[in-house]
Protein backbone atom coordinates (compact mmCIF):
# COMPACT_ATOMS: atom_id res chain seq x y z
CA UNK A 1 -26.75 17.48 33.75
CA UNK A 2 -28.84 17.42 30.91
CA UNK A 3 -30.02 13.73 31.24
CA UNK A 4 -31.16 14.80 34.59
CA UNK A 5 -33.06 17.53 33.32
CA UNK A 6 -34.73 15.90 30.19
CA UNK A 7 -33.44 12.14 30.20
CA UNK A 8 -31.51 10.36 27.52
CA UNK A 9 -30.95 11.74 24.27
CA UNK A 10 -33.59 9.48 21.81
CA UNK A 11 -32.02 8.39 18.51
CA UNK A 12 -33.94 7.89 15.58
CA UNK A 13 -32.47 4.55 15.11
CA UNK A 14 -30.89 2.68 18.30
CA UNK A 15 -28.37 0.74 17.60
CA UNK A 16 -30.31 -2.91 17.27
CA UNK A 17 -32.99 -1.96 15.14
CA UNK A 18 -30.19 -0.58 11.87
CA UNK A 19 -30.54 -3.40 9.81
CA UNK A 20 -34.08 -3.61 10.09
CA UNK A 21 -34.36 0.38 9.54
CA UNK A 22 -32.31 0.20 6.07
CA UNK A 23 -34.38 -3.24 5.15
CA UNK A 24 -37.83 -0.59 5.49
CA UNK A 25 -36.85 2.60 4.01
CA UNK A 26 -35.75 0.76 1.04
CA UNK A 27 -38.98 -1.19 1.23
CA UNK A 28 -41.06 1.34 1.84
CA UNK A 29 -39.59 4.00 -0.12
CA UNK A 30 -38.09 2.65 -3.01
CA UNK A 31 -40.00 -0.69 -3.08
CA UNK A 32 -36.73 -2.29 -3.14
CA UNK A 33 -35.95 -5.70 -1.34
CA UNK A 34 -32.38 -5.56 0.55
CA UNK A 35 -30.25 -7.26 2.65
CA UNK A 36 -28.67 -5.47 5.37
CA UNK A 37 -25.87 -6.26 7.71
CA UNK A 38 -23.83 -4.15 10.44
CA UNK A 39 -20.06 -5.45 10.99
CA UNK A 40 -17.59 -4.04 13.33
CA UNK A 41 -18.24 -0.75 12.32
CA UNK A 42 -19.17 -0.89 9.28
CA UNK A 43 -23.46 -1.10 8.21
CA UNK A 44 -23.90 -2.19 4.25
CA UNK A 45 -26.63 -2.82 2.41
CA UNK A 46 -26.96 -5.14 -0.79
CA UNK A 47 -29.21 -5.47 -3.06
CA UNK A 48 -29.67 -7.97 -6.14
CA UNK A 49 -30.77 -7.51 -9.81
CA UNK A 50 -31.38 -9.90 -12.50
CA UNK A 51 -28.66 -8.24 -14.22
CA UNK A 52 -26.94 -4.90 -14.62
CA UNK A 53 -25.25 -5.50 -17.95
CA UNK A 54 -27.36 -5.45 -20.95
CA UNK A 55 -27.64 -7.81 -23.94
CA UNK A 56 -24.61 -5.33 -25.95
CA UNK A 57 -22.24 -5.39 -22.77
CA UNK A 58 -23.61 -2.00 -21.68
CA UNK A 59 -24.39 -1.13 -17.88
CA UNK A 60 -28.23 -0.29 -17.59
CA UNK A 61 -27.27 3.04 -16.16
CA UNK A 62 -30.50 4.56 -15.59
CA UNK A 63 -31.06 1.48 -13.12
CA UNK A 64 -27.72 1.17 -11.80
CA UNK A 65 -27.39 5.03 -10.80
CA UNK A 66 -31.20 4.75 -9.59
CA UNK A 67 -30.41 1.86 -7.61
CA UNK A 68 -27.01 3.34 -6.09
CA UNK A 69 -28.49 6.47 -5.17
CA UNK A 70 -31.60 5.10 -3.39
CA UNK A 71 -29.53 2.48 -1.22
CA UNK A 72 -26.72 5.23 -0.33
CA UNK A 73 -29.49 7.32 0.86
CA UNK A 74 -31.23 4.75 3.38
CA UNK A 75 -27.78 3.27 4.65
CA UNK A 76 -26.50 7.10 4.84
CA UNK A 77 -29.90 8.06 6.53
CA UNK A 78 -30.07 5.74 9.17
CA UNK A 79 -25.87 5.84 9.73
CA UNK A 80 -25.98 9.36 10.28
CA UNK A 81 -28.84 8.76 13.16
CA UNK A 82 -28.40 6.11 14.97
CA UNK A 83 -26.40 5.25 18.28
CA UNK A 84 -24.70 2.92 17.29
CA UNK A 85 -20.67 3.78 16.22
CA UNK A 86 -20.83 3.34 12.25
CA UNK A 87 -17.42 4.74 10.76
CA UNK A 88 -18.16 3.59 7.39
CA UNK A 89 -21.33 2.54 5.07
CA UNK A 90 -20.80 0.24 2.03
CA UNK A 91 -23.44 -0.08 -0.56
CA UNK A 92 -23.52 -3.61 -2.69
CA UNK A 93 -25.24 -4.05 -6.24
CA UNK A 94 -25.47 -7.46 -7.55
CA UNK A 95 -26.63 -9.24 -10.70
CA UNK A 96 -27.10 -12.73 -10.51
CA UNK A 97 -27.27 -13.43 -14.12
CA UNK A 98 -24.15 -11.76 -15.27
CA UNK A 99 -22.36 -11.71 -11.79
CA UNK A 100 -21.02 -8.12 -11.60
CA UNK A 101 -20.70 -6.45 -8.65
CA UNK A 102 -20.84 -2.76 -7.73
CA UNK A 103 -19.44 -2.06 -3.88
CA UNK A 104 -19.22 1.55 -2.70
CA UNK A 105 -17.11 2.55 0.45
CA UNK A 106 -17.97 6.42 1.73
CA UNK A 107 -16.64 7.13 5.50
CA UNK A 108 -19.73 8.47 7.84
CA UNK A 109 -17.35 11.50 8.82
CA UNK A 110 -16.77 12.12 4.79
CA UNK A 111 -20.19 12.46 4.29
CA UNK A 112 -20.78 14.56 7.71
CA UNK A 113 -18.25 16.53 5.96
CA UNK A 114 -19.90 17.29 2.64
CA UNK A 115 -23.01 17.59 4.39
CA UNK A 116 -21.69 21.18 5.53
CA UNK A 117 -19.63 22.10 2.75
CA UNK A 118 -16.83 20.92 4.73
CA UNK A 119 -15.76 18.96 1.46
CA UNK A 120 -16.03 20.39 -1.97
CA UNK A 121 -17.95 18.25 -4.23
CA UNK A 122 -15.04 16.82 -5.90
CA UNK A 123 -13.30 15.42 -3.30
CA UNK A 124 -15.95 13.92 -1.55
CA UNK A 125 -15.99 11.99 -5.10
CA UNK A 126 -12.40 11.70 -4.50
CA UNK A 127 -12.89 10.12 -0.95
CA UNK A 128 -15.97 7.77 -2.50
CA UNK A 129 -14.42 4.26 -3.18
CA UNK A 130 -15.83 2.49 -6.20
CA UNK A 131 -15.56 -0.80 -7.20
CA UNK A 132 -16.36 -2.73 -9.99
CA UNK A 133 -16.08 -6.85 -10.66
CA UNK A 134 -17.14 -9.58 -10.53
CA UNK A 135 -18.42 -12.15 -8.00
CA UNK A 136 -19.56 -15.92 -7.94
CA UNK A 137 -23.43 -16.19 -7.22
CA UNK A 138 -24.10 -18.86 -5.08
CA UNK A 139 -28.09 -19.19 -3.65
CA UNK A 140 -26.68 -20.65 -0.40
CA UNK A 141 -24.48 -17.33 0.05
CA UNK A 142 -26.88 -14.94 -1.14
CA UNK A 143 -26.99 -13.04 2.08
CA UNK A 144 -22.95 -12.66 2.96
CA UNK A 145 -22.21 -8.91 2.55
CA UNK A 146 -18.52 -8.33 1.30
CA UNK A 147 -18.01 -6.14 4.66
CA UNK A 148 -14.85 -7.70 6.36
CA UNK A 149 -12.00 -5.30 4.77
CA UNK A 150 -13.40 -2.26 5.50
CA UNK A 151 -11.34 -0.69 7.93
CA UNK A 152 -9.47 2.67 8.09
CA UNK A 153 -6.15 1.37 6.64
CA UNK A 154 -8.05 -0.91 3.80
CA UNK A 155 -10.18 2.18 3.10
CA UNK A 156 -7.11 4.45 2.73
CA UNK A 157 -5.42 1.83 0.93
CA UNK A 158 -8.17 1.75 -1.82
CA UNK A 159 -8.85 4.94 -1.94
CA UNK A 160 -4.82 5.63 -2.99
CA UNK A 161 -4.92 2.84 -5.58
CA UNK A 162 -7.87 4.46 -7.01
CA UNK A 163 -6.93 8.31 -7.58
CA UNK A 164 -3.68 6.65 -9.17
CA UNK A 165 -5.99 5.15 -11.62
CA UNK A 166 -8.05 7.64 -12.28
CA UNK A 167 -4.85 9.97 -13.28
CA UNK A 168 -3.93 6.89 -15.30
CA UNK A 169 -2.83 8.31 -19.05
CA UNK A 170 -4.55 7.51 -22.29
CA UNK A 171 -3.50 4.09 -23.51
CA UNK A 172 -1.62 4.37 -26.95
CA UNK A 173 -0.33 0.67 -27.23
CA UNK A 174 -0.72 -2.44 -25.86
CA UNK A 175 -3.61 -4.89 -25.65
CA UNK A 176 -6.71 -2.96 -26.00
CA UNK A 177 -8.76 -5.22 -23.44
CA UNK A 178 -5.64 -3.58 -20.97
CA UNK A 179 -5.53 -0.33 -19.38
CA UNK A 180 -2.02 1.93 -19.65
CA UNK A 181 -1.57 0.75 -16.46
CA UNK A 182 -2.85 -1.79 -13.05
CA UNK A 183 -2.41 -0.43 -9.92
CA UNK A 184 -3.47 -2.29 -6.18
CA UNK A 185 -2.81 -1.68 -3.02
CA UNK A 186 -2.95 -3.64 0.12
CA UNK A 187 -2.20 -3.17 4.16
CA UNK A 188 -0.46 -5.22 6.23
CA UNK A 189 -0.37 -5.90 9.51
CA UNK A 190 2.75 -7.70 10.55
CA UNK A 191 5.87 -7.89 10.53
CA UNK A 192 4.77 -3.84 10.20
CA UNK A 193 2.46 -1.70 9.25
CA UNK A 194 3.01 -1.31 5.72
CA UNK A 195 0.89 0.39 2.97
CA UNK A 196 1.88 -1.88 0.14
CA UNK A 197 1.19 -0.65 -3.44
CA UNK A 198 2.17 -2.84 -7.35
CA UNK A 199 1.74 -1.22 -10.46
CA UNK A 200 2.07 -2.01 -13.90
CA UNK A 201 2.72 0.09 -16.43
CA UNK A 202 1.96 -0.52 -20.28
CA UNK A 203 3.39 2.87 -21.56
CA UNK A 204 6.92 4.00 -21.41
CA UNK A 205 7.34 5.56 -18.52
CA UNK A 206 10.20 5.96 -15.80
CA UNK A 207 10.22 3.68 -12.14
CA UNK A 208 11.18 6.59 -10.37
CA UNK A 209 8.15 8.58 -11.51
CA UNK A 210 6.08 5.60 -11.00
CA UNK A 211 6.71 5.00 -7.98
CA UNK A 212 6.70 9.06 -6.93
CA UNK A 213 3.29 9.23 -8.48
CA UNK A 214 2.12 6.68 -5.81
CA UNK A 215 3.33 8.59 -3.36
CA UNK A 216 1.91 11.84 -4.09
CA UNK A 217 -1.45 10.29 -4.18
CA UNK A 218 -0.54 8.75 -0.71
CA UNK A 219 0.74 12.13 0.55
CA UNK A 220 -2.43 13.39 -0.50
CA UNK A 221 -4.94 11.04 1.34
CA UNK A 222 -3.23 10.33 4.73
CA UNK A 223 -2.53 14.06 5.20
CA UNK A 224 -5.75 14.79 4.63
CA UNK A 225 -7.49 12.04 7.23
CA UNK A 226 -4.61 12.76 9.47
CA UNK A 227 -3.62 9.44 9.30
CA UNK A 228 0.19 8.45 10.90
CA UNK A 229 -0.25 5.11 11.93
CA UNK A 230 1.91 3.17 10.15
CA UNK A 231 5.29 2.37 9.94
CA UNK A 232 6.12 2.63 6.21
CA UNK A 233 5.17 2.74 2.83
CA UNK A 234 6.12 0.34 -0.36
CA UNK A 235 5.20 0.80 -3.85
CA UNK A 236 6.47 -1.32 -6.23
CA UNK A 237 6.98 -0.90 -9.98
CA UNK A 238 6.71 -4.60 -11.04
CA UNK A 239 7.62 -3.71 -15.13
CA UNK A 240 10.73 -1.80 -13.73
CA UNK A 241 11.36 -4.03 -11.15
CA UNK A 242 12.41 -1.36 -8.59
CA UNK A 243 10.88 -0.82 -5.14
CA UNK A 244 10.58 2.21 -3.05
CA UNK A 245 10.43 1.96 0.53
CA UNK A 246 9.33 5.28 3.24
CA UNK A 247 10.00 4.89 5.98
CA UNK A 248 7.20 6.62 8.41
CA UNK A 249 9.44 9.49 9.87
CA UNK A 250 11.16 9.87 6.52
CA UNK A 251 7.45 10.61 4.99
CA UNK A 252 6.53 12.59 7.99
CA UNK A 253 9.61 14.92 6.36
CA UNK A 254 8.65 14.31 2.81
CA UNK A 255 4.74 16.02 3.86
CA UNK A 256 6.39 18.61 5.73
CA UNK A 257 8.79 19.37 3.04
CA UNK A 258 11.84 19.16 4.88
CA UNK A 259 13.27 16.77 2.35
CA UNK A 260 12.69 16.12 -1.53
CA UNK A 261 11.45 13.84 -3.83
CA UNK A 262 15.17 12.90 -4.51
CA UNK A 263 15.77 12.51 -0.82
CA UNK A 264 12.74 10.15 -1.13
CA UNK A 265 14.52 8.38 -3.80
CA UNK A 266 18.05 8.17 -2.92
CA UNK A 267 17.07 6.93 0.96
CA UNK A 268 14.49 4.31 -0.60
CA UNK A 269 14.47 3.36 -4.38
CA UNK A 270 16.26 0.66 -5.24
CA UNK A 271 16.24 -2.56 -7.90
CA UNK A 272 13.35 -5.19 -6.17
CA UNK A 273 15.21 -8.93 -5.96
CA UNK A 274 11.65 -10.19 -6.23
CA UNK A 275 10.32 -8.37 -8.91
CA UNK A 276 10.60 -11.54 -11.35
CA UNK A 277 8.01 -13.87 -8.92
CA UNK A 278 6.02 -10.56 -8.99
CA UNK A 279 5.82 -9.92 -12.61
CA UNK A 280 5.22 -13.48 -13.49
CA UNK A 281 2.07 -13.21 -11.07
CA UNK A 282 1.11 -9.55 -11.71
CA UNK A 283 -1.73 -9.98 -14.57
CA UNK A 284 -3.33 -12.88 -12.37
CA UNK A 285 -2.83 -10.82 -9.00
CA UNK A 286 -4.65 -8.42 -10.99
CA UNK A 287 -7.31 -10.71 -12.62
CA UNK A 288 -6.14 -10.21 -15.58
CA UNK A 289 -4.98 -14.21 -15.84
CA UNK A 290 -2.15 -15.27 -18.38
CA UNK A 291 -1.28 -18.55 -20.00
């Protein structure tokens, strides 16, 4: 009805010209030189620096939260009108000198969200995956965009793995080039679809509350995306070498409170055979290699 009264419904941005619409308003406003690419449903945007570490080891952080907050803007502006489906925008900083890499994950309906108050500040920060390493700069590959994990269950994944860290306690002991504690998280596809989560604890600390502390982060995030896809969840506490395992309609219960933590634990927790091979692996799984 409406088309035949007034036509289609023009877009600011149709869905072939994105790229090229991030590439200008970071040209033209910022007078920054990007490189843009749209994957799936994902549109990210990358831009490089000489470096973004200075001389002492320090992040330039005027420049690095300049730089952040201009390209979020253009890949947010054009994301949020275009016709094209874009679920999620990612947001690349590079330096080539010092290879470090910034990549930031927001979901389009997150920021729709916080656009009308729908989300409190805070947990939009919450739902903002940030992450910081390092990458190999090769001239031939400038142009590849580090796009091909985003997807709702990688998204959720990271996002668990990283509100675990940030409730990470102060270290005390240990090496102090390590935290208190390394915590990843991956999904997998087959033989089921498993939300798979290590960590590794430096400070004293119980499995059993490890292993619950991953799941109330877990709790947290897939009740509030809605998410029930999957058919369990594992977290395992590599130091302690135990392993929970949730089963999907056993969590279902656990959000709903029909059944305890110590349900949790006495239908899942138990010692992990494998935990040795996983141990003997974990600093290097984690990039933090040993000899």
């Amino acid at each position: 009805m409406l088309a035949g009264c007034g036509g289609a419904t023009r877009v600011t941005f149709p869905a072939d010209t994105v790229n090229q619409a991030v590439q200008q308003i970071c040209k033209t406003l910022y007078k920054l030189d990007v490189i843009t690419r749209s994957h799936n449903d994902t549109l990210g945007v990358l831009l490089y620096a000489d470096h973004l570490v200075d001389p002492n080891g320090e992040f330039d952080r005027e420049f690095v939260s300049d730089a952040l907050l201009n390209l979020s803007t253009a890949v947010t502006r054009v994301a949020l009108s275009t016709d094209k489906t874009i679920d999620f925008v990612v947001v690349v900083l590079r330096g080539k000198d010092d290879e470090n890499q910034i990549r930031i994950i927001r979901s389009v309906v997150d920021i729709k969200k916080a656009q009308t108050d729908a989300l409190s500040v805070e947990e939009s920060m919450n739902r903002t995956v940030q992450e910081l390493g390092k990458y190999n700069y090769d001239p031939l590959k400038a142009d590849e965009i580090p796009l091909a994990d985003v997807s709702m269950e990688h998204f959720l994944t990271k996002q668990i793995a990283q509100r675990v860290r940030l409730l990470a306690p102060v270290k005390t002991s240990g090496p102090p080039m390590l935290p208190s504690e390394i915590v990843e998280g991956r999904f997998l596809d087959t033989p089921q679809r498993t939300f798979e989560f290590s960590i590794l604890t430096f400070e004293a600390s119980e499995p059993s509350n490890n292993v619950l502390k991953i799941l109330k982060q877990a709790d947290e995030v897939l009740k509030g995306y809605h998410y029930e896809e999957f058919d369990e969840i594992v977290v395992k506490d590599l130091l302690g070498r135990k392993v929970l395992t949730v089963r999907r309609e056993d969590y279902l219960k656990y959000q709903k409170k029909e059944i305890s933590e110590a349900d949790v634990l006495a239908l899942g927790f138990k010692d992990d055979l494998t935990s040795a091979d996983h141990f003997k692996n974990a600093l290097e799984v984690f990039e933090y290699p040993i000899q």
